[in-house]
N, C-alpha and C. Protein backbone atom coordinates (compact mmCIF):
# COMPACT_ATOMS: atom_id res chain seq x y z
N UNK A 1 5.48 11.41 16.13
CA UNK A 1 6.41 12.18 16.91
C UNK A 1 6.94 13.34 16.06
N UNK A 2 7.09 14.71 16.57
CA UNK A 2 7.64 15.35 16.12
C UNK A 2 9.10 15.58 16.03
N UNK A 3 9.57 15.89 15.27
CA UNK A 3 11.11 15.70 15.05
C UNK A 3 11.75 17.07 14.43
N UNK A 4 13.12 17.73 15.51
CA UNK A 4 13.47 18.98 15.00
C UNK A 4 14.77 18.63 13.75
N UNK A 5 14.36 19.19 12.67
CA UNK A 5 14.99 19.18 11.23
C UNK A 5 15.70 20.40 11.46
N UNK A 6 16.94 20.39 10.90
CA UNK A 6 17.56 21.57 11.04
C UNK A 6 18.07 21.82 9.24
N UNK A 7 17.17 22.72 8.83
CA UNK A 7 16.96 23.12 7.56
C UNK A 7 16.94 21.99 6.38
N UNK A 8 16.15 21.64 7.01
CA UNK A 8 15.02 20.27 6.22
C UNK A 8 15.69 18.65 6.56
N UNK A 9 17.00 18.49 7.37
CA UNK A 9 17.52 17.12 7.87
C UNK A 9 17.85 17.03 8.81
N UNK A 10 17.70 15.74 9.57
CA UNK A 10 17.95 15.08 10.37
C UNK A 10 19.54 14.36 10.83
N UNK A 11 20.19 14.42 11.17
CA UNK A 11 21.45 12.75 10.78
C UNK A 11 20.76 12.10 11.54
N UNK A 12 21.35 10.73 11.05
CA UNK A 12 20.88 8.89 11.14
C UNK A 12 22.00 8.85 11.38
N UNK A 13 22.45 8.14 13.09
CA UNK A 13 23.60 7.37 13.10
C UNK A 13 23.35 6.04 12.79
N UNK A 14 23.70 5.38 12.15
CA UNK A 14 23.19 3.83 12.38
C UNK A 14 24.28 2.71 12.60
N UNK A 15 23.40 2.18 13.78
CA UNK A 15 24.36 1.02 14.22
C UNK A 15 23.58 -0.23 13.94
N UNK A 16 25.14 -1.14 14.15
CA UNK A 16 24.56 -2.79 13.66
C UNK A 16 23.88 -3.03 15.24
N UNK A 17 22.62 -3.71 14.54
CA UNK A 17 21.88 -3.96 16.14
C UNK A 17 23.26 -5.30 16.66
N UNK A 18 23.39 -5.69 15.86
CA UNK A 18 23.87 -7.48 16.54
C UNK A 18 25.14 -6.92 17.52
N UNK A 19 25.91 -6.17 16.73
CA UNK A 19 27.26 -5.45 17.19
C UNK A 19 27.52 -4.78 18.27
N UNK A 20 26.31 -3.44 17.77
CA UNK A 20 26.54 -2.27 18.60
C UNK A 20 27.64 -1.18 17.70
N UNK A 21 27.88 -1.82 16.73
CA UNK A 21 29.42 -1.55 15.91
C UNK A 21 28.65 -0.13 15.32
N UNK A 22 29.22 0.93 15.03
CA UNK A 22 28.37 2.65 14.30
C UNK A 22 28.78 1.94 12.91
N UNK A 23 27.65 2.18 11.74
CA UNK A 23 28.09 1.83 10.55
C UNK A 23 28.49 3.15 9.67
N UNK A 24 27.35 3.92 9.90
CA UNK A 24 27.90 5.33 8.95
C UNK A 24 26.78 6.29 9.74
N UNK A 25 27.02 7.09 9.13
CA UNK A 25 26.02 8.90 9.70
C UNK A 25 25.52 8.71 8.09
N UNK A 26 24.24 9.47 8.13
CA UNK A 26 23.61 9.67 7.11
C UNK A 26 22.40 10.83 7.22
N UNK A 27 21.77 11.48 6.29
CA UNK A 27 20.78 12.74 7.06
C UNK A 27 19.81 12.43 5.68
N UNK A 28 18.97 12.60 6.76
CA UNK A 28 17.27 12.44 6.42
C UNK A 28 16.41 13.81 6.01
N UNK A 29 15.77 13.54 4.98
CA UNK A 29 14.69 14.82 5.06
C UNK A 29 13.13 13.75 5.33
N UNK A 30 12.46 14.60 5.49
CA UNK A 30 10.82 14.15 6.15
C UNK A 30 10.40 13.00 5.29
N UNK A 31 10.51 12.80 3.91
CA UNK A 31 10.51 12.04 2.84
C UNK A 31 11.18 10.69 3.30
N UNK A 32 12.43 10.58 3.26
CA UNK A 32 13.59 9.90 3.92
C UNK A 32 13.27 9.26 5.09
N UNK A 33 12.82 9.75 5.91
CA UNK A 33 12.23 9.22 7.59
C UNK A 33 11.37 8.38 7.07
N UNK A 34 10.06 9.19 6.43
CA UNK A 34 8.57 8.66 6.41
C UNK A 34 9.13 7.00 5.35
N UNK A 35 9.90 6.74 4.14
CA UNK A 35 9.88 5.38 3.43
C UNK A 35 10.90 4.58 4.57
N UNK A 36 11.64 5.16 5.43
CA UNK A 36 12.14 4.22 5.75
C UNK A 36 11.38 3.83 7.04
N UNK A 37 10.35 4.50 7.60
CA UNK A 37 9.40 3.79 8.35
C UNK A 37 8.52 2.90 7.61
N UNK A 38 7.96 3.15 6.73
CA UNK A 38 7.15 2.53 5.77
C UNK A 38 7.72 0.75 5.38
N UNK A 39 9.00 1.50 4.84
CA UNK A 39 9.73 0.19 4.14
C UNK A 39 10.38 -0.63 4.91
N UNK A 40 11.23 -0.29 6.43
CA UNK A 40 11.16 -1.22 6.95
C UNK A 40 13.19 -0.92 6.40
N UNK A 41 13.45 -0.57 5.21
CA UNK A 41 14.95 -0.60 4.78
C UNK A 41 14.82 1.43 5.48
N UNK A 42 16.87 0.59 5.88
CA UNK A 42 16.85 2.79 5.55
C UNK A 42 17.26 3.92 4.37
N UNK A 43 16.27 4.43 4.24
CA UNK A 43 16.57 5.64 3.39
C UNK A 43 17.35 7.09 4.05
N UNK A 44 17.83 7.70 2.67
CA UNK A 44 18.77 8.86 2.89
C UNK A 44 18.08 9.71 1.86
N UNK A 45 18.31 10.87 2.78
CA UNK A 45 18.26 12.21 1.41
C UNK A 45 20.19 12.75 0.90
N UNK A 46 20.07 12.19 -0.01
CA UNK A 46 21.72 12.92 -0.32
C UNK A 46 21.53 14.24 -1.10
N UNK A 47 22.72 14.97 0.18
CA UNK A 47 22.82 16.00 -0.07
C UNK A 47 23.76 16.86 -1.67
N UNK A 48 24.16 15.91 -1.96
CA UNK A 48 25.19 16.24 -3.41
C UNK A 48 24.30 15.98 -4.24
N UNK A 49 23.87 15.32 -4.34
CA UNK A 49 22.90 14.62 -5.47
C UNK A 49 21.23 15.38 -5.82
N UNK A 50 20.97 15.81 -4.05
CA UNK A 50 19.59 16.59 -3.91
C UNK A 50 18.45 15.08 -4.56
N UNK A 51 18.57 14.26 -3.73
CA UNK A 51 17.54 13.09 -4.05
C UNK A 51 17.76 11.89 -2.86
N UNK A 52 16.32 11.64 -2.81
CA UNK A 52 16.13 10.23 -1.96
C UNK A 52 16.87 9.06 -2.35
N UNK A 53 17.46 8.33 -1.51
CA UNK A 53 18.09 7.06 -1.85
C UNK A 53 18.09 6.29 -0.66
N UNK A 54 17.79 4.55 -1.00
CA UNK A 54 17.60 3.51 -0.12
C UNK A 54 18.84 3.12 -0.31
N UNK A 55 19.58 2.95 1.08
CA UNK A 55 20.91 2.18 1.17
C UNK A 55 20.69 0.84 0.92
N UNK A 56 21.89 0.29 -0.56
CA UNK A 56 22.00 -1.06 -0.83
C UNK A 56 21.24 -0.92 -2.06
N UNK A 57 20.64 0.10 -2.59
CA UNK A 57 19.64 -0.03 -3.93
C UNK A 57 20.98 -0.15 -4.88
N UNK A 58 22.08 0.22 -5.10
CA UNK A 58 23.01 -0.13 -6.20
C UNK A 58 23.69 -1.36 -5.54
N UNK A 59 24.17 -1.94 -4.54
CA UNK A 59 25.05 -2.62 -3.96
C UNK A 59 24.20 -3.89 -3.87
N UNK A 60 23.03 -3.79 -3.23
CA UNK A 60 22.50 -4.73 -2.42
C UNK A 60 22.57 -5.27 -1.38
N UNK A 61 23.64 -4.14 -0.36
CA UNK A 61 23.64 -3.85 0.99
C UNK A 61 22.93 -3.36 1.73
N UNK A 62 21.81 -3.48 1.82
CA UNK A 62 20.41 -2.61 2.69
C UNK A 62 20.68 -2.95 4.26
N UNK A 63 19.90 -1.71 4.62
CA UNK A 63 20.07 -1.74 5.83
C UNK A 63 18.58 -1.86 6.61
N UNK A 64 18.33 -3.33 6.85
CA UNK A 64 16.99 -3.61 7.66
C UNK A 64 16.73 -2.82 8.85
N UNK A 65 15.80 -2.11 9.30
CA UNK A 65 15.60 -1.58 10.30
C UNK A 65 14.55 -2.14 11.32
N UNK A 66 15.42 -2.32 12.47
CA UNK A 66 15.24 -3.38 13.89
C UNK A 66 14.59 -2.00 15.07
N UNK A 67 15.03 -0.45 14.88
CA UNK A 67 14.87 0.18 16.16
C UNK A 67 14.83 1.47 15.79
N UNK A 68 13.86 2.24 15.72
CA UNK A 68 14.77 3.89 15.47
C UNK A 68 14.09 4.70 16.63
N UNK A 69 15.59 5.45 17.20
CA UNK A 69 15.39 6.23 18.48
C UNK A 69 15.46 7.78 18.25
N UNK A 70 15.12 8.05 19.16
CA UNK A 70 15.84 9.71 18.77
C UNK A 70 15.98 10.09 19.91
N UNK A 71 16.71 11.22 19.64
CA UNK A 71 17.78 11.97 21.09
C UNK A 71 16.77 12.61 21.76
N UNK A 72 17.20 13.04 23.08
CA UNK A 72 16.67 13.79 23.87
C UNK A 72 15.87 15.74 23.37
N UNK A 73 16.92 15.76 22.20
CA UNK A 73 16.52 17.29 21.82
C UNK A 73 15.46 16.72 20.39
N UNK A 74 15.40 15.90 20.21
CA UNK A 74 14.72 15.52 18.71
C UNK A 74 15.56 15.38 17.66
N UNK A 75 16.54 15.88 17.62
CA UNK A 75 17.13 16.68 16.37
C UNK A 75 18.35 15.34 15.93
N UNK A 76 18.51 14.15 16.51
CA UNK A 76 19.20 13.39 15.83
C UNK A 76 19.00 11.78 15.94
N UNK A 77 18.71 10.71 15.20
CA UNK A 77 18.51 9.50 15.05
C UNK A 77 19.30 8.60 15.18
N UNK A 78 19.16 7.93 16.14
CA UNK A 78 20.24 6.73 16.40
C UNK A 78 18.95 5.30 15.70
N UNK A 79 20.07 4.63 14.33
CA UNK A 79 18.62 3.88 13.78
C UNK A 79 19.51 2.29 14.31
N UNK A 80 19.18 1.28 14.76
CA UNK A 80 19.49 -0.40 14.90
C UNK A 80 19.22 -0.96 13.99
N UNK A 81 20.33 -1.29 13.37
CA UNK A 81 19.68 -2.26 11.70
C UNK A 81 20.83 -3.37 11.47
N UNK A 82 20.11 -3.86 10.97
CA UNK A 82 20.56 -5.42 10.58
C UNK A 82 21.59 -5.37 9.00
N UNK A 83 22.53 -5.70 8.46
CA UNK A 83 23.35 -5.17 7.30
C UNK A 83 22.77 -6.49 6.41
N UNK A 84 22.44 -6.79 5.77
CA UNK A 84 21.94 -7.35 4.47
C UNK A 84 22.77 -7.86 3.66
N UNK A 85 24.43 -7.36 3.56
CA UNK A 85 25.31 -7.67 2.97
C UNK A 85 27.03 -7.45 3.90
N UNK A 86 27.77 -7.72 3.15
CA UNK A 86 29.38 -7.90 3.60
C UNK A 86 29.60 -6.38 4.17
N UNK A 87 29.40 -5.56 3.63
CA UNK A 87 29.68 -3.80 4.34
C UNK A 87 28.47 -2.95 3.89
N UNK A 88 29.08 -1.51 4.83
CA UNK A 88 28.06 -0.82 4.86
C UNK A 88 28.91 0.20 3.80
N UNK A 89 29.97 0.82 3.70
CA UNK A 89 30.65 1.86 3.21
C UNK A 89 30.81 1.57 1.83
N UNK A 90 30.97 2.37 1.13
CA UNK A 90 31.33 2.64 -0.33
C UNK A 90 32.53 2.05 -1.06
N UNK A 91 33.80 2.22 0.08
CA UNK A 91 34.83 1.79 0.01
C UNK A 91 35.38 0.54 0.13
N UNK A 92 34.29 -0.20 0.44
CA UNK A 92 34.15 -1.61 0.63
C UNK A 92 34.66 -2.01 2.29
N UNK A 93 34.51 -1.66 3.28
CA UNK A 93 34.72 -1.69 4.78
C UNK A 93 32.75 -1.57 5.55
N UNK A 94 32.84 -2.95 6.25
CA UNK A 94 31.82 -2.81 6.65
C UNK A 94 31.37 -1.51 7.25
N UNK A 95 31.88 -0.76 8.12
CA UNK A 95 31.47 0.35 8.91
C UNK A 95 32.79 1.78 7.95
N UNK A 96 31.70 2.04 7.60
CA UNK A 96 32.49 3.56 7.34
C UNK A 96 33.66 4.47 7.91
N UNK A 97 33.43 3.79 9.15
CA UNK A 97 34.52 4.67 10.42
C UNK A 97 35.61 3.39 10.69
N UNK A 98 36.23 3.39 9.37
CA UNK A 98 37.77 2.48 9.40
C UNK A 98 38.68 3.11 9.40
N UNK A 99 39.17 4.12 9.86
CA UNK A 99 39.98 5.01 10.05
C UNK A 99 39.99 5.74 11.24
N UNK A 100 41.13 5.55 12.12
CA UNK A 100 41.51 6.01 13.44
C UNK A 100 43.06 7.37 13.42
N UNK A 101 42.24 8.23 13.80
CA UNK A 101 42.97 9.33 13.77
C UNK A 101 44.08 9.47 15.10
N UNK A 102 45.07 9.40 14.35
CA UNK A 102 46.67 9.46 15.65
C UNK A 102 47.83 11.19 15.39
N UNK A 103 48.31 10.55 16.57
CA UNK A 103 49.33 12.35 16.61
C UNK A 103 50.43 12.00 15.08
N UNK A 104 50.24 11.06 14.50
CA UNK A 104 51.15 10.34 12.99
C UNK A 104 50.27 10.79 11.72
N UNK A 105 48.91 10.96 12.07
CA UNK A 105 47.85 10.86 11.04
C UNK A 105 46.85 9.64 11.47
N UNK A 106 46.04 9.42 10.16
CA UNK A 106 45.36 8.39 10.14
C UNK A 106 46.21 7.02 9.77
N UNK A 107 44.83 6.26 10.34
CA UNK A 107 45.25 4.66 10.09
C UNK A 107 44.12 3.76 10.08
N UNK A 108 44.55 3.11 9.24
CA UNK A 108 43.41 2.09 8.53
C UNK A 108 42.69 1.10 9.93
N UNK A 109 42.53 0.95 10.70
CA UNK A 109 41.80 -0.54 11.68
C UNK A 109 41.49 -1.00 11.30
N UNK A 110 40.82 -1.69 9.66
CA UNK A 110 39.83 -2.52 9.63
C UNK A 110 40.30 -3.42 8.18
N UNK A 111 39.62 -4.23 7.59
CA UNK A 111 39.80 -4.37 6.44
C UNK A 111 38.61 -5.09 6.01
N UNK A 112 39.16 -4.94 4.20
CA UNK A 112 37.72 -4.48 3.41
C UNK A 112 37.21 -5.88 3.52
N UNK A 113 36.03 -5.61 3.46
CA UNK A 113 35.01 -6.81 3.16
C UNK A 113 34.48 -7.30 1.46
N UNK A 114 34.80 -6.23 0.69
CA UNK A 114 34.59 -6.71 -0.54
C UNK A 114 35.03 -5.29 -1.27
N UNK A 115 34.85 -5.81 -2.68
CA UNK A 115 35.98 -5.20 -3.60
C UNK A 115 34.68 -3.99 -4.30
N UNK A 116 34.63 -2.44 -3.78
CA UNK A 116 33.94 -2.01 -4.13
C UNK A 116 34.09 -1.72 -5.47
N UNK A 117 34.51 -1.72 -6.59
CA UNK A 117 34.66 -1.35 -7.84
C UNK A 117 33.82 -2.79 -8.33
N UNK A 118 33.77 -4.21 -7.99
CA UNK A 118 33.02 -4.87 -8.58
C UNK A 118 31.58 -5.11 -8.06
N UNK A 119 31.49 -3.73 -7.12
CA UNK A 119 29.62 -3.89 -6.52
C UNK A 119 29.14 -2.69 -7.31
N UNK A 120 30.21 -1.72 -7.25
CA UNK A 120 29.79 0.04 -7.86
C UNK A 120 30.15 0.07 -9.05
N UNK A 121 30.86 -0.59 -9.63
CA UNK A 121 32.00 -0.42 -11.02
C UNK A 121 32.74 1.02 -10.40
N UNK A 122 33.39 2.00 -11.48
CA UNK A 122 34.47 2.99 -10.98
C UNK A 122 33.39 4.13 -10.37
N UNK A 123 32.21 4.05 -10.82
CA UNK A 123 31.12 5.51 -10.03
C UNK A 123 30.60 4.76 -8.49
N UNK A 124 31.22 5.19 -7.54
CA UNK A 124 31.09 4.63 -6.36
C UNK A 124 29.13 5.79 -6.12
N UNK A 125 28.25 5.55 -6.14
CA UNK A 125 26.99 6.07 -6.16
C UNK A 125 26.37 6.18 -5.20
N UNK A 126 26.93 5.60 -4.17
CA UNK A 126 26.34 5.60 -2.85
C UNK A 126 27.64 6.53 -1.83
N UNK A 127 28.26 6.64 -2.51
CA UNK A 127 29.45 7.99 -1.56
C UNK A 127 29.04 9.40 -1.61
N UNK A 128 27.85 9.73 -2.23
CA UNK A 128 27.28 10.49 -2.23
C UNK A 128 26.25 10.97 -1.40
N UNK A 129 26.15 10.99 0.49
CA UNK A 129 25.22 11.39 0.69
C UNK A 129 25.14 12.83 1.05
């Protein structure tokens, strides 16, 4: 399938298949797509870093992949994956989107699933995409 890249990436929304729950956004270059079809885990191209990375390669939170769709225009990936471990986020919160924006500010909804400084130590390495 062809797929429209908008100056070499894609975003990956990915949701927990079991849930339905959004875990994080993430963006793909052609590289990125092609191992995580291959491998079966999902990969990211991070953009700070300028390099491929498999989610869970420092943590050991991978994200099994059950489904990958794409939108009607091509240009964005909704992927179904299975979580491998306690969270998906950096910050230690399964889904990245633990924070609900009010006319007060933000606010926390969720709480952490594990103590990211003893999965990352203090270089959180995967907040980097």
């Amino acid at each position: 399938m062809e797929l429209n890249f908008q100056d070499g990436l894609i975003p990956a929304i990915i949701q927990d298949k079991r849930s339905g729950k959004v875990l994080m956004l993430g963006y793909m270059n052609q590289e990125a797509y092609d191992a995580t079809l291959r491998s079966g885990f999902v990969s990211f191209f991070s953009r700070s870093r300028q390099k491929l990375w498999t989610k869970g390669e420092t943590s050991g939170h991978k994200l099994r992949v059950r489904q990958v769709r794409v939108d009607c225009d091509r240009d964005a990936l909704l992927i179904q994956a299975d979580l491998t471990g306690p969270g998906c986020c950096h910050l230690g919160y399964k889904s990245c989107f633990f924070r609900k924006i009010t006319s007060e500010g933000e606010e926390i909804i969720a709480r952490r699933k594990f103590d990211p400084t003893a999965v990352y130590g203090d270089h959180q390495q995967e907040s980097q995409t």
